[in-house]
C-alpha atoms as a PDB file:
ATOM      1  CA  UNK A   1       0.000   0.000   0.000  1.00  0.00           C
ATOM      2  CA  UNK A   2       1.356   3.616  -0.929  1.00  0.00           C
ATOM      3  CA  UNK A   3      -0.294   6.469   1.655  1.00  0.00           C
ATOM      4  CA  UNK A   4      -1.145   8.992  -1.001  1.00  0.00           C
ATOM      5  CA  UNK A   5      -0.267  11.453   2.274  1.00  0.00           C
ATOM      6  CA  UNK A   6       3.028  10.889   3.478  1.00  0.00           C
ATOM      7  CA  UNK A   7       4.304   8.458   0.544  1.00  0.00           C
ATOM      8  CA  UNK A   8       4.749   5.260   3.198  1.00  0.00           C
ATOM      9  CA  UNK A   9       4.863   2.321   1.819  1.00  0.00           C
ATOM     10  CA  UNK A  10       3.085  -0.083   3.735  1.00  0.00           C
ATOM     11  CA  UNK A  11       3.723  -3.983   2.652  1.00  0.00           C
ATOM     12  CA  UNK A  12       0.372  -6.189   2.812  1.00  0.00           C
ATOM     13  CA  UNK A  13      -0.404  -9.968   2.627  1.00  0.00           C
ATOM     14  CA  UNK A  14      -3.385 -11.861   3.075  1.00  0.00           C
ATOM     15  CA  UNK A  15      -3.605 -15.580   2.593  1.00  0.00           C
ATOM     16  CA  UNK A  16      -6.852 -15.143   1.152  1.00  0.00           C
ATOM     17  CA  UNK A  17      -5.912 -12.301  -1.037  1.00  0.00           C
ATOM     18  CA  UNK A  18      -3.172 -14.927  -2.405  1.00  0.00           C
ATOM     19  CA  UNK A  19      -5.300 -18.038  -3.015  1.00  0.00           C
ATOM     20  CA  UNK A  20      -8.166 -15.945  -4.438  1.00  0.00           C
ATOM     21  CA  UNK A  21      -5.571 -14.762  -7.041  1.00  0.00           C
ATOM     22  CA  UNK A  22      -4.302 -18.448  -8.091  1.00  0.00           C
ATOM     23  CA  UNK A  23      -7.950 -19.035  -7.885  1.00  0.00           C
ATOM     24  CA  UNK A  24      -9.036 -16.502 -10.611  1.00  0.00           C
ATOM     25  CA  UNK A  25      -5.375 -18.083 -12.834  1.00  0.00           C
ATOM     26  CA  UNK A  26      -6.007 -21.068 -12.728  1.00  0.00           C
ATOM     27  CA  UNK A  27     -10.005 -20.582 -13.899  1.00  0.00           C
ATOM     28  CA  UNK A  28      -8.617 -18.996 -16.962  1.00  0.00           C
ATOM     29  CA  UNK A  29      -6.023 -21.491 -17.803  1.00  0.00           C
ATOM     30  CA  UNK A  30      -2.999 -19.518 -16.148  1.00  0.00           C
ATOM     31  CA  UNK A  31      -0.241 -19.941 -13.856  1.00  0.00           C
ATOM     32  CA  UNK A  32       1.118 -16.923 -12.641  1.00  0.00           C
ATOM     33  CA  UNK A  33       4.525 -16.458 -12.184  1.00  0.00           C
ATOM     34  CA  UNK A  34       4.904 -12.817 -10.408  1.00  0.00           C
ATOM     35  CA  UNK A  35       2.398 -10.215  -9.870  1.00  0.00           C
ATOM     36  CA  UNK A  36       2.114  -6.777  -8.219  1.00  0.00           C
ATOM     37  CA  UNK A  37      -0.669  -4.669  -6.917  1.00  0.00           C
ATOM     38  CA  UNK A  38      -0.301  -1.160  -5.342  1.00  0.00           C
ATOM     39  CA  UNK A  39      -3.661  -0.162  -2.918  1.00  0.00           C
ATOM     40  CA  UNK A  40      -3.311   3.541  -3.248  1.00  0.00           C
ATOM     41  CA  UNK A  41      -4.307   4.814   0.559  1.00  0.00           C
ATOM     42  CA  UNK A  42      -4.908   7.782   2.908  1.00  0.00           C
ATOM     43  CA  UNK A  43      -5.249   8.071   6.505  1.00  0.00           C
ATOM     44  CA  UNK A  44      -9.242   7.308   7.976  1.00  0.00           C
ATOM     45  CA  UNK A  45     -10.331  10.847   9.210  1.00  0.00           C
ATOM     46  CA  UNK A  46     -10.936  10.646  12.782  1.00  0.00           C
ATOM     47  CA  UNK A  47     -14.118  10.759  14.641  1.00  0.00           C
ATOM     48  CA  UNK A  48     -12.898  13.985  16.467  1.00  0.00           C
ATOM     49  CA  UNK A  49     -12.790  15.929  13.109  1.00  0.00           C
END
């Protein structure tokens, strides 16, 4: 994830996230072999503001 704020990046997984990608591969005759995917994010605003 890249915090469209203060330019972090944040690094994600998610076993789900992972299988659900094989998943969708596989159901269209695919392997994959890398991949990539950049969440684009900003801070929640809090309940004070």
């Amino acid at each position: 994830m890249v915090c469209t704020e203060s330019g972090a990046i944040i690094e994600l997984y998610d076993a789900e996230l992972e299988a659900l990608q094989q998943r969708i591969a596989e159901r269209h005759g695919y392997e994959i072999i890398d991949h990539s995917m950049v969440l684009y994010v900003k801070p929640k605003a809090s309940a004070a503001q």
